[in-house]
Protein backbone atom coordinates (compact mmCIF):
# COMPACT_ATOMS: atom_id res chain seq x y z
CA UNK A 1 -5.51 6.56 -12.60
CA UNK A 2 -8.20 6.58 -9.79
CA UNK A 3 -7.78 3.84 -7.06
CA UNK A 4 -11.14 2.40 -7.76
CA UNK A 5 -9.43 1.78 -11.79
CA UNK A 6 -5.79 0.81 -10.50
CA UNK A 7 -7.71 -1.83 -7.88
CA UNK A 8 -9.97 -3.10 -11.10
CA UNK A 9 -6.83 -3.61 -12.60
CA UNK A 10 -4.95 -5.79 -9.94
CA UNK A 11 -8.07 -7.74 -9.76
CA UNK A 12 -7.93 -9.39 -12.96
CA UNK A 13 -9.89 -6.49 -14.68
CA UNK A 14 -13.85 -6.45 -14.93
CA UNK A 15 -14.48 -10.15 -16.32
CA UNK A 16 -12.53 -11.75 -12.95
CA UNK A 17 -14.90 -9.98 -10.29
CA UNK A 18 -18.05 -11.62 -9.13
CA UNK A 19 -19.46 -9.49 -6.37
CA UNK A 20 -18.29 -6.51 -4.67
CA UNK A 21 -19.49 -6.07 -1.26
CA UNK A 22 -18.34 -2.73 0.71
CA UNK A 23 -18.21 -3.92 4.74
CA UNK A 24 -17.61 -1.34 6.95
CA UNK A 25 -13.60 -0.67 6.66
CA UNK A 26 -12.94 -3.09 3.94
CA UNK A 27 -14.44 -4.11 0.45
CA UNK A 28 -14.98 -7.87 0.16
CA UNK A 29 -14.49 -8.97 -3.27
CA UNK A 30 -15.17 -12.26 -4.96
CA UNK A 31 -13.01 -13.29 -7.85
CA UNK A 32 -13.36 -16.10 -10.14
CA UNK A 33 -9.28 -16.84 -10.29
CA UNK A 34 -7.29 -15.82 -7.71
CA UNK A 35 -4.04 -16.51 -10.30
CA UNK A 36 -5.66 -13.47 -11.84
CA UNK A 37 -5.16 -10.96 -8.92
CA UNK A 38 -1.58 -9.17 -8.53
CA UNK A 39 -1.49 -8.59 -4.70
CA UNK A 40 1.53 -6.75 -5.62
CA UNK A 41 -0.56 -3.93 -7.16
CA UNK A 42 -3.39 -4.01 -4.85
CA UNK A 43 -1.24 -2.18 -2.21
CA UNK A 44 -2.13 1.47 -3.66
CA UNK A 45 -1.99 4.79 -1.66
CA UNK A 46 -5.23 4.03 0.26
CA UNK A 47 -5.18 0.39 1.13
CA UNK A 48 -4.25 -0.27 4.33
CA UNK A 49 -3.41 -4.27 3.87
CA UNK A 50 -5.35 -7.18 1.63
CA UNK A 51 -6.60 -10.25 2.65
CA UNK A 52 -6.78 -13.03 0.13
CA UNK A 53 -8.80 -16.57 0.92
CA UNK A 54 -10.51 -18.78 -1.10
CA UNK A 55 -12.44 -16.82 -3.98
CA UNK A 56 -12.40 -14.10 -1.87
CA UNK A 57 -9.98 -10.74 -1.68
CA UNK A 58 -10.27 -8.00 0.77
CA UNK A 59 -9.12 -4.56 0.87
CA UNK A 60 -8.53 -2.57 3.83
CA UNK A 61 -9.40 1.09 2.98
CA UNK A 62 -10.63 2.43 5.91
CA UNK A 63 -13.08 4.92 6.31
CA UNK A 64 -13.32 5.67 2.32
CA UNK A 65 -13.94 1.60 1.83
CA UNK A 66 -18.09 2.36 0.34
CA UNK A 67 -17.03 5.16 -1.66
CA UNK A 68 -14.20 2.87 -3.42
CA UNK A 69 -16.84 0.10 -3.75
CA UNK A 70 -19.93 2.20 -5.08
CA UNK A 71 -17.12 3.27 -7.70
């Protein structure tokens, strides 16, 4: 599984994101229910920590960050 898929996945799948916005080393995501996210599985071979506030997750990926969000 790609880590774009396998971070879909710990979101809540497709129906629970809002907006994806790639910003610079990170991708800023808005959720609708954070009950729905499983930090747990967010922390795939890539991400380099997560951030979770509000409606709002973010994923650390470093230099790859856009090319995980335009995927």
């Amino acid at each position: 599984m790609a880590i774009e898929e396998a971070l879909i996945d710990a979101l809540g799948g497709y129906l629970n994101i809002v907006e994806v916005e790639p910003c610079t080393m990170r991708i800023r995501i808005q959720v609708k229910s954070q009950r729905d996210v499983d930090e747990a599985a967010l922390r795939v071979d890539g991400v380099l920590a997560v951030v979770r506030s509000g409606d709002v997750v973010q994923i650390v990926c470093g230099a790859q960050s856009d090319d995980v969000a335009a995927a």
